[in-house]
PDB file of N, CA and C in Angstrom:
ATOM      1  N   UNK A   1      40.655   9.128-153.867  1.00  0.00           N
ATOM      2  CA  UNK A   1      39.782  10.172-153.399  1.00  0.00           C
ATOM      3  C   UNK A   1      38.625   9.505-152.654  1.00  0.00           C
ATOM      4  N   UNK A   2      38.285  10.048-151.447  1.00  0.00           N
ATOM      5  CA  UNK A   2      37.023   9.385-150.778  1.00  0.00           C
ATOM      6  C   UNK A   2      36.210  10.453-150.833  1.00  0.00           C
ATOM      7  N   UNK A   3      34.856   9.501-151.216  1.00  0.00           N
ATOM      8  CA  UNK A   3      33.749  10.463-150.550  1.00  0.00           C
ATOM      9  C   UNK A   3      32.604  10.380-149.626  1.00  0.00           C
ATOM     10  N   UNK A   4      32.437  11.070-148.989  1.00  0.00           N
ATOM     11  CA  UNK A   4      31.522  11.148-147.521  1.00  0.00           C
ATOM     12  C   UNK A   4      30.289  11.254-147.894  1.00  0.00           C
ATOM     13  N   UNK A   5      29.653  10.711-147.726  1.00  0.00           N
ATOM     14  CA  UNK A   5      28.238  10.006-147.915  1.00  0.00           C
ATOM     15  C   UNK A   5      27.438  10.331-146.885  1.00  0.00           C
ATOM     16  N   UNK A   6      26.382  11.149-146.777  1.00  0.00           N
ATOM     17  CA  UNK A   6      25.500  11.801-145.534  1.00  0.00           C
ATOM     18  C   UNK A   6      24.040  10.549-145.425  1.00  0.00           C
ATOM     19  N   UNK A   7      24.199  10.281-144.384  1.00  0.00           N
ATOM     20  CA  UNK A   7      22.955   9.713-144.162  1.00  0.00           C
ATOM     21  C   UNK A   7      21.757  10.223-143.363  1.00  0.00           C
ATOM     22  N   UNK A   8      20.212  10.259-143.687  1.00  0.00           N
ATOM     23  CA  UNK A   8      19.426  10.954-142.674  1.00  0.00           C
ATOM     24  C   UNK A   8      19.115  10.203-141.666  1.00  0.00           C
ATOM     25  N   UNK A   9      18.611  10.726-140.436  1.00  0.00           N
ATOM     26  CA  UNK A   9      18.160   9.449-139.525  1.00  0.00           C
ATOM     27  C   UNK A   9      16.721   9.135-139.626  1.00  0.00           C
ATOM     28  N   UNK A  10      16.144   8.713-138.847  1.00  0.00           N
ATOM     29  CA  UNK A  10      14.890   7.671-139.512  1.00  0.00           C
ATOM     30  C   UNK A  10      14.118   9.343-138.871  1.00  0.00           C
ATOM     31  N   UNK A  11      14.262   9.616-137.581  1.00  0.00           N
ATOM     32  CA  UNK A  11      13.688  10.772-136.978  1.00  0.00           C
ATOM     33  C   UNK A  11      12.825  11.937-138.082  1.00  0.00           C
ATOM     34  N   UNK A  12      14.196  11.946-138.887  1.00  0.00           N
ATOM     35  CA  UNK A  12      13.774  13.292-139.681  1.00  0.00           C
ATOM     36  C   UNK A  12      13.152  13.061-141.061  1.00  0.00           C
ATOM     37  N   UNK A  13      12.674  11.745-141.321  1.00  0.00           N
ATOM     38  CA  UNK A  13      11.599  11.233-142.153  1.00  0.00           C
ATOM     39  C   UNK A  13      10.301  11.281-141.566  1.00  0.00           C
ATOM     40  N   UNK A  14      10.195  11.181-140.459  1.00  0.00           N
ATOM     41  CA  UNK A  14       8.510  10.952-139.671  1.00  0.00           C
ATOM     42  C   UNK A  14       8.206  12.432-139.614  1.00  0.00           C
ATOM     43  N   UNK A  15       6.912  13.013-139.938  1.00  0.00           N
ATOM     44  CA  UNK A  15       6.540  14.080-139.263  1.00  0.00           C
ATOM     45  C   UNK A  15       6.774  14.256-137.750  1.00  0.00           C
ATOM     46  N   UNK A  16       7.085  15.628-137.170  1.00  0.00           N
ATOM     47  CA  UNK A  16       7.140  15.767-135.766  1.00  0.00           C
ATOM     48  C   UNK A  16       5.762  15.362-134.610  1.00  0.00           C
ATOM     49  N   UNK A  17       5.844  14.641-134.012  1.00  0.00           N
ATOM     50  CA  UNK A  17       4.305  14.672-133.009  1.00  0.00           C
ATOM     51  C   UNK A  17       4.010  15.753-132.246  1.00  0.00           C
ATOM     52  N   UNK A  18       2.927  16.488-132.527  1.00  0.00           N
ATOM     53  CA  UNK A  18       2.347  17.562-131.561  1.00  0.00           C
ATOM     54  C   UNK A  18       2.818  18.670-131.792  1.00  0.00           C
ATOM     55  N   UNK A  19       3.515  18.886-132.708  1.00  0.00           N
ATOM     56  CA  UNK A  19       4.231  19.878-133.359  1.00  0.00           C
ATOM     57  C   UNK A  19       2.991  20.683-133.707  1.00  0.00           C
ATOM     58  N   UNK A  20       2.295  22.165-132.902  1.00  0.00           N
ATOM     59  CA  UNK A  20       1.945  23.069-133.351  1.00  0.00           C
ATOM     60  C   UNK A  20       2.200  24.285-133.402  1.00  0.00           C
ATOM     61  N   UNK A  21       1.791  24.922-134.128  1.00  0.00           N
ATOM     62  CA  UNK A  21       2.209  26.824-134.617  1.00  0.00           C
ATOM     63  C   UNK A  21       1.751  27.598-134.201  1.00  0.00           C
ATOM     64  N   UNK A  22       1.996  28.555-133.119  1.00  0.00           N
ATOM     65  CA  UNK A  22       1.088  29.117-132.547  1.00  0.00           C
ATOM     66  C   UNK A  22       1.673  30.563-133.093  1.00  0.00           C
ATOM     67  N   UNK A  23       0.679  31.492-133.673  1.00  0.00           N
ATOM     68  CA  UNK A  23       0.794  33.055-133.842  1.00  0.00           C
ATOM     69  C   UNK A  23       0.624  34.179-132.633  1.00  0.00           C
ATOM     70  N   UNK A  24       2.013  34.620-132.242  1.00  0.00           N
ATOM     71  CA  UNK A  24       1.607  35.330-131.942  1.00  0.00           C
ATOM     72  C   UNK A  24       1.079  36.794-131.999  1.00  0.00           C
ATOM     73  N   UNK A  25       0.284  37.213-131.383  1.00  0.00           N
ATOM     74  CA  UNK A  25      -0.379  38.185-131.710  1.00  0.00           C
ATOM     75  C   UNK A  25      -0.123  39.539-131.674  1.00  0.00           C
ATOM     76  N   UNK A  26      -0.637  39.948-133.239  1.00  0.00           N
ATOM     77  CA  UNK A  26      -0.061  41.545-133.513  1.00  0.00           C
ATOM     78  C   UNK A  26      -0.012  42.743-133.018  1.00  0.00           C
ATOM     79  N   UNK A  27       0.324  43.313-132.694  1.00  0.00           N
ATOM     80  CA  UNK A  27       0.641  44.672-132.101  1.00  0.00           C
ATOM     81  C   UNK A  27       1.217  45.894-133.275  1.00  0.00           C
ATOM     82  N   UNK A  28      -0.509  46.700-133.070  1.00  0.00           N
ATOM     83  CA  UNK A  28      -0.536  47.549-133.939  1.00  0.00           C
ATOM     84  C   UNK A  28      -0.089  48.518-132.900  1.00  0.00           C
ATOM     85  N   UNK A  29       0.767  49.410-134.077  1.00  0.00           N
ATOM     86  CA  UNK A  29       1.215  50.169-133.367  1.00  0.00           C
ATOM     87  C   UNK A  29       0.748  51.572-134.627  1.00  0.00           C
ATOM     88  N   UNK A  30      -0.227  52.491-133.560  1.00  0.00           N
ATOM     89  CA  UNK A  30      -0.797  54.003-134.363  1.00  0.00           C
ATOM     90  C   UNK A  30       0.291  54.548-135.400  1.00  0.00           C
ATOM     91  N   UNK A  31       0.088  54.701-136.454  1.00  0.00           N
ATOM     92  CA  UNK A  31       1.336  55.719-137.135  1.00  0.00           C
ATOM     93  C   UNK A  31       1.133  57.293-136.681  1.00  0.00           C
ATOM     94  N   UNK A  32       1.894  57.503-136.416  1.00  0.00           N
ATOM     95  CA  UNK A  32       1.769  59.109-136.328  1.00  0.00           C
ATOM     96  C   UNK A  32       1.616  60.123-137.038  1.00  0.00           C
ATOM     97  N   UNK A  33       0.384  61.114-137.184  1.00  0.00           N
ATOM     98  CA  UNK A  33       0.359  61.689-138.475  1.00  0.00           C
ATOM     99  C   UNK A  33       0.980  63.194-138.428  1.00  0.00           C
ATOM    100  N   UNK A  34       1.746  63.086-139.137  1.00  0.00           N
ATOM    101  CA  UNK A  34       2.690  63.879-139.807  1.00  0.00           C
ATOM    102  C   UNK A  34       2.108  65.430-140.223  1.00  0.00           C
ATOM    103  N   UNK A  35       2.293  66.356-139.471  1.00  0.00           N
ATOM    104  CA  UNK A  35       1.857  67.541-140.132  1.00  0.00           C
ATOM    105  C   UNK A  35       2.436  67.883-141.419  1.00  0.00           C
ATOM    106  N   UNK A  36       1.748  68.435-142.608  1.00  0.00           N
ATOM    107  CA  UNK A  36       2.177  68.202-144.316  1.00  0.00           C
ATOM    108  C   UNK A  36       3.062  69.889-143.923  1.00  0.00           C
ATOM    109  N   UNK A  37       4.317  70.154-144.388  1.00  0.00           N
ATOM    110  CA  UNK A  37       5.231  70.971-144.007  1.00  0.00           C
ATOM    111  C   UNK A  37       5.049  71.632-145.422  1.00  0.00           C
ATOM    112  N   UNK A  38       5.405  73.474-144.929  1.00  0.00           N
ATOM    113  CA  UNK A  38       4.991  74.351-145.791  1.00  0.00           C
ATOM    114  C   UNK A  38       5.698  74.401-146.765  1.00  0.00           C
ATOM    115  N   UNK A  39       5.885  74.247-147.882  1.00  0.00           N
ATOM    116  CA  UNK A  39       6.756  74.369-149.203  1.00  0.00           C
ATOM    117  C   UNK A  39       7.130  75.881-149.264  1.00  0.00           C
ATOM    118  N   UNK A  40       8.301  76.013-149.398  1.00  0.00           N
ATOM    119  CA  UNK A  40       8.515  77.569-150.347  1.00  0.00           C
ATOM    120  C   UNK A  40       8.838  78.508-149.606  1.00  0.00           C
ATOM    121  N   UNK A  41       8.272  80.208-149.341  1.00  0.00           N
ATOM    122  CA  UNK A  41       8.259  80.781-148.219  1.00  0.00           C
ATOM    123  C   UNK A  41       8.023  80.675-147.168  1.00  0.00           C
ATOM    124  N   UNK A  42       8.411  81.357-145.850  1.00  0.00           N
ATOM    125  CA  UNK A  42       7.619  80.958-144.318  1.00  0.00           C
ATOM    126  C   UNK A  42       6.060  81.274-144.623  1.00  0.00           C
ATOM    127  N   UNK A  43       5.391  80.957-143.428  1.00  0.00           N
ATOM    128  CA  UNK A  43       4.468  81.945-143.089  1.00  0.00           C
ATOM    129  C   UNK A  43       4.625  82.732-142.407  1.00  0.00           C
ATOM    130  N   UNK A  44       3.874  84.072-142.824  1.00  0.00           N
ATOM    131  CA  UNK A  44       3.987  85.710-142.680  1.00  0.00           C
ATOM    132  C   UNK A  44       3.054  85.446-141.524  1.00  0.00           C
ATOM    133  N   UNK A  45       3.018  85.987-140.052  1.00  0.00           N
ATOM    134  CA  UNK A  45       2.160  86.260-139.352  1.00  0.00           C
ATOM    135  C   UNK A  45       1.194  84.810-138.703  1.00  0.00           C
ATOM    136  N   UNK A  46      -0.351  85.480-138.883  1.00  0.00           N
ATOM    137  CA  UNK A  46      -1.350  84.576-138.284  1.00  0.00           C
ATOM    138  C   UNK A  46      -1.850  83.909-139.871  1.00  0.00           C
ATOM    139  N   UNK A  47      -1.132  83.681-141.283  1.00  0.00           N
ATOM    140  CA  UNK A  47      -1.420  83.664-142.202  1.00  0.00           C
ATOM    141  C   UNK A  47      -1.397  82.059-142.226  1.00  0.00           C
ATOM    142  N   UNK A  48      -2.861  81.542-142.578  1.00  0.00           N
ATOM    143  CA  UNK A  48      -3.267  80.299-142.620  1.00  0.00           C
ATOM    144  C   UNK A  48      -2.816  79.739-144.336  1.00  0.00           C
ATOM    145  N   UNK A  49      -1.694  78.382-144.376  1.00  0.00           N
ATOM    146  CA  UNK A  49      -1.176  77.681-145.497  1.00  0.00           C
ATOM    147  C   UNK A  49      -2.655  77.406-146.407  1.00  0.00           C
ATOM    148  N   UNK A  50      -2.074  77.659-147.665  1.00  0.00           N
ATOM    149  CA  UNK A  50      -3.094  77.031-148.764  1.00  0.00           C
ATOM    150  C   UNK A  50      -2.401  76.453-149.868  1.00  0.00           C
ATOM    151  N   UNK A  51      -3.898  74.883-150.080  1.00  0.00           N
ATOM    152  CA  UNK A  51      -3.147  73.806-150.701  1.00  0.00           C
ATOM    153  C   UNK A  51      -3.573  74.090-151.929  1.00  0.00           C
ATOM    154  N   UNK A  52      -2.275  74.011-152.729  1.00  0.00           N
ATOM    155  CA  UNK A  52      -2.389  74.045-154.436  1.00  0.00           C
ATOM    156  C   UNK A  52      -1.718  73.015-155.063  1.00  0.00           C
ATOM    157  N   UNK A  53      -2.631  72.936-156.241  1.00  0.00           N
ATOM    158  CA  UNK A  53      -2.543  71.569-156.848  1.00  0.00           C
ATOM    159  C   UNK A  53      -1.300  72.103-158.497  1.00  0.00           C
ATOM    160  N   UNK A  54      -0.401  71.903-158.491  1.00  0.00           N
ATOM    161  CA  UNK A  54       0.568  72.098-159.592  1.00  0.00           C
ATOM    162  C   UNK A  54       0.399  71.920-160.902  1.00  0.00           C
ATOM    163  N   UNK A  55       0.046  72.492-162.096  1.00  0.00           N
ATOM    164  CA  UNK A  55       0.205  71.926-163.371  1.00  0.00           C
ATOM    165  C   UNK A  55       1.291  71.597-164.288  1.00  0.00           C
ATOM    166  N   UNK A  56       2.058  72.478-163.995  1.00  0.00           N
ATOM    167  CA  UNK A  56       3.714  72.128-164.422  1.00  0.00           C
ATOM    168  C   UNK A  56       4.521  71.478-163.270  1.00  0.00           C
ATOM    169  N   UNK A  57       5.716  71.057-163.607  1.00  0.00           N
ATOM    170  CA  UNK A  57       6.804  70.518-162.757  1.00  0.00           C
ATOM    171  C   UNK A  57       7.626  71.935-162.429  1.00  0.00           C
ATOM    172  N   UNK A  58       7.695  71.682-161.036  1.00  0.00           N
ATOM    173  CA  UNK A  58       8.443  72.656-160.039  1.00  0.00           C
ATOM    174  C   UNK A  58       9.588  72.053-159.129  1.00  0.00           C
ATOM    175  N   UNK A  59      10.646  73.194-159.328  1.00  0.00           N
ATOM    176  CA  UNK A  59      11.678  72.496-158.153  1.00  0.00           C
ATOM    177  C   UNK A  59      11.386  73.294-157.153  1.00  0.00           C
ATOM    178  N   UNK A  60      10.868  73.164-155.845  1.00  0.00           N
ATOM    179  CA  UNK A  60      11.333  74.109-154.608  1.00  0.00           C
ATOM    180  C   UNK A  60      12.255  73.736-153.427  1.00  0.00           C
ATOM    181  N   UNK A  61      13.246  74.506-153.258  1.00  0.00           N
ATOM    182  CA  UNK A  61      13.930  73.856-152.156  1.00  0.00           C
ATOM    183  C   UNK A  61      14.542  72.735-152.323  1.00  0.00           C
ATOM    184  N   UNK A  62      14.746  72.444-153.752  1.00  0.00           N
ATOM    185  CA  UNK A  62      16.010  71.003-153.713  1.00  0.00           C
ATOM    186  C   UNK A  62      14.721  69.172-154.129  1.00  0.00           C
ATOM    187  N   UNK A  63      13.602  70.422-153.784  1.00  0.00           N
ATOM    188  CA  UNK A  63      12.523  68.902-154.001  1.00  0.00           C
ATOM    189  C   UNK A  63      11.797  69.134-155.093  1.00  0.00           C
ATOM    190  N   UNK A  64      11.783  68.010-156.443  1.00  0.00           N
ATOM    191  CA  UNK A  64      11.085  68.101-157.394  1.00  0.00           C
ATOM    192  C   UNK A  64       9.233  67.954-157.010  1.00  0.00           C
ATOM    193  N   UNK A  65       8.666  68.515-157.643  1.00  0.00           N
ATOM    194  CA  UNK A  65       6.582  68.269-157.969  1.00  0.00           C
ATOM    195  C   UNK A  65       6.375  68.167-158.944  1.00  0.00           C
ATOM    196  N   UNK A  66       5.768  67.086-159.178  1.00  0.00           N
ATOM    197  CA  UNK A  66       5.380  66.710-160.548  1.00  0.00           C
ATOM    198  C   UNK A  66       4.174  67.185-161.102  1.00  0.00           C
ATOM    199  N   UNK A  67       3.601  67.609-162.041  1.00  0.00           N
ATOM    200  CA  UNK A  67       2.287  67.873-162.438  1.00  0.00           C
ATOM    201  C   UNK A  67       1.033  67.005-161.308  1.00  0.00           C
ATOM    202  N   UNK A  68       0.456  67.299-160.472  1.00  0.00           N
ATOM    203  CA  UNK A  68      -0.957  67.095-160.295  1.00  0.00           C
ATOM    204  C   UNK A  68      -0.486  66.722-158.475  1.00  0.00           C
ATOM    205  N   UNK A  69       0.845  67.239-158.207  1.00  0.00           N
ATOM    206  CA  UNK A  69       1.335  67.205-156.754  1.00  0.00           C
ATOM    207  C   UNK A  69      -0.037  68.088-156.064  1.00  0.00           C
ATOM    208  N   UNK A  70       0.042  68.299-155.012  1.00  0.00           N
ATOM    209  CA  UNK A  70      -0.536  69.005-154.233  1.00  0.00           C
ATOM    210  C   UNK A  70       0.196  69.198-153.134  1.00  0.00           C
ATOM    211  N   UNK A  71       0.338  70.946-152.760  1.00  0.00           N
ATOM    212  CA  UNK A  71       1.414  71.366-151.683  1.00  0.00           C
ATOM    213  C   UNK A  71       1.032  72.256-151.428  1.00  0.00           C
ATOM    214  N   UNK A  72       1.203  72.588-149.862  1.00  0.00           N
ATOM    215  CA  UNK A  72       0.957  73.406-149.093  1.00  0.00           C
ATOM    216  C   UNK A  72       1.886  74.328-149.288  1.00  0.00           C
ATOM    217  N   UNK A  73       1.305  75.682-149.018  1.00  0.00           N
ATOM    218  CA  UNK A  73       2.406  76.877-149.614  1.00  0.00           C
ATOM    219  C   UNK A  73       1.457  77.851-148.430  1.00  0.00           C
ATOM    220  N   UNK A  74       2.115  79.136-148.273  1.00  0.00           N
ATOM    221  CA  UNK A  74       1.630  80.365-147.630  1.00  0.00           C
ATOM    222  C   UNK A  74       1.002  81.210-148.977  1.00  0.00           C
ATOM    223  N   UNK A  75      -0.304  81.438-148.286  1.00  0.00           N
ATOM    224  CA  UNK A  75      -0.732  82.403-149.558  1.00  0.00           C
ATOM    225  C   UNK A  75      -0.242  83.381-150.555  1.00  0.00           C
ATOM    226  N   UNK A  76       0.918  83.953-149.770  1.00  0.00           N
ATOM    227  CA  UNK A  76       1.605  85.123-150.632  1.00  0.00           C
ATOM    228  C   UNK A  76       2.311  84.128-151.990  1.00  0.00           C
ATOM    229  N   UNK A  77       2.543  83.072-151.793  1.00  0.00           N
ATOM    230  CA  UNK A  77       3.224  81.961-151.823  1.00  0.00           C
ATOM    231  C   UNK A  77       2.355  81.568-153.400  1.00  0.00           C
ATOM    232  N   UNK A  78       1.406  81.120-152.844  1.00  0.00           N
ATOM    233  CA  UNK A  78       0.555  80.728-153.966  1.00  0.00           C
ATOM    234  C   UNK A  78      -0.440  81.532-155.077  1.00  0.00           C
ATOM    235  N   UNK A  79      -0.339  82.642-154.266  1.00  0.00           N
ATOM    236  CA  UNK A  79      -0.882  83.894-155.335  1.00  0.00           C
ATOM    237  C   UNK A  79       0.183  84.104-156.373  1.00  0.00           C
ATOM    238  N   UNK A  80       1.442  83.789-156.278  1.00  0.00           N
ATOM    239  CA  UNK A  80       2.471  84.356-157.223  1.00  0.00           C
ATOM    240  C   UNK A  80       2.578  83.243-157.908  1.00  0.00           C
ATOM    241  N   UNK A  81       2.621  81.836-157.439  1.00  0.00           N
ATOM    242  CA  UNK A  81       2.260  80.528-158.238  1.00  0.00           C
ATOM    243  C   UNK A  81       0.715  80.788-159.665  1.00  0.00           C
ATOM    244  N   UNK A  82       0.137  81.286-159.029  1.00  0.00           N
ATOM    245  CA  UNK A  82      -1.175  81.434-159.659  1.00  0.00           C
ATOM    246  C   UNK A  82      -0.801  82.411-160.737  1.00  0.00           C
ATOM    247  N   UNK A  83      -0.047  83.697-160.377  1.00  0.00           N
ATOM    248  CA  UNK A  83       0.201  84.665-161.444  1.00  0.00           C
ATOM    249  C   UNK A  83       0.793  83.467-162.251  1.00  0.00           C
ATOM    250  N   UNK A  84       2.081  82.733-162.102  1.00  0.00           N
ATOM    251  CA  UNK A  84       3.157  82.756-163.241  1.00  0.00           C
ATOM    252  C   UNK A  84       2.445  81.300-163.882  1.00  0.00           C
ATOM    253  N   UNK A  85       1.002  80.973-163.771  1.00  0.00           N
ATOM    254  CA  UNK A  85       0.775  79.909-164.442  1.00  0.00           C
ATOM    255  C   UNK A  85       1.174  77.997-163.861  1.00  0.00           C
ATOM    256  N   UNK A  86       1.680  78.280-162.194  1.00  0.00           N
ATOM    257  CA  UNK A  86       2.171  77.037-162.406  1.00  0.00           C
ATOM    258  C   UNK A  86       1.124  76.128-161.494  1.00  0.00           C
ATOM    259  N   UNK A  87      -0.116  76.451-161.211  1.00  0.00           N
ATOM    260  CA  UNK A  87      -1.464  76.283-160.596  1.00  0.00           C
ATOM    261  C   UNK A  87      -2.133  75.571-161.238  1.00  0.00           C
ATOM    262  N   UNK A  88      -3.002  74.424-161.400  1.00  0.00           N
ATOM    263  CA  UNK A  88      -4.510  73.942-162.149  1.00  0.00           C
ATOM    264  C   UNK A  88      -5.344  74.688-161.950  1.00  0.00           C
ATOM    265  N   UNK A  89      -6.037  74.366-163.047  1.00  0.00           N
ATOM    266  CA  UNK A  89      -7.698  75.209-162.324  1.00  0.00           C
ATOM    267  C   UNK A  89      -8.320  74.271-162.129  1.00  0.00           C
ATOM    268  N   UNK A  90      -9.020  74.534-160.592  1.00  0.00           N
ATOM    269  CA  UNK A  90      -9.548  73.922-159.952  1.00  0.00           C
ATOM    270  C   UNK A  90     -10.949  74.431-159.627  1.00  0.00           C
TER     271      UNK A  90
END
């Protein structure tokens, strides 16, 4: 059985000469902000969304909220949240 024996060359023992790192420079790029999308019913009309803060866990639409979520809903929306208790008081 033979075995092959690797040798380094002298090259790759010496540090490189003049070898520097140059960064180049970052490019921020704006995130785009995201309008927060209405949970639950549409909005009815010229009827402006209101944000409610959850005390129980809710499924709407396939998406769980955990206690202390905060979600935008249409008022009709959140008045009936408010009746059945699932609102903080705030």
């Amino acid at each position: 059985m033979t075995t092959i024996k690797k040798t380094t060359t002298a090259s790759s023992d010496t540090p490189a000469e003049n070898s520097t790192v140059t960064a180049a420079p970052l490019e921020t790029t704006p995130t785009p902000v995201v309008a927060a999308a209405v949970v639950g019913p549409a909005l009815v009309g010229d009827a402006v969304p209101q944000t409610v803060v959850l005390s129980h866990h809710l499924r709407i639409g396939g998406t769980d909220y955990a206690p202390g979520d905060k979600i935008l809903v249409s008022p009709d929306y959140a008045r009936r949240l408010r009746a059945q208790g699932y609102t903080a008081r705030t």
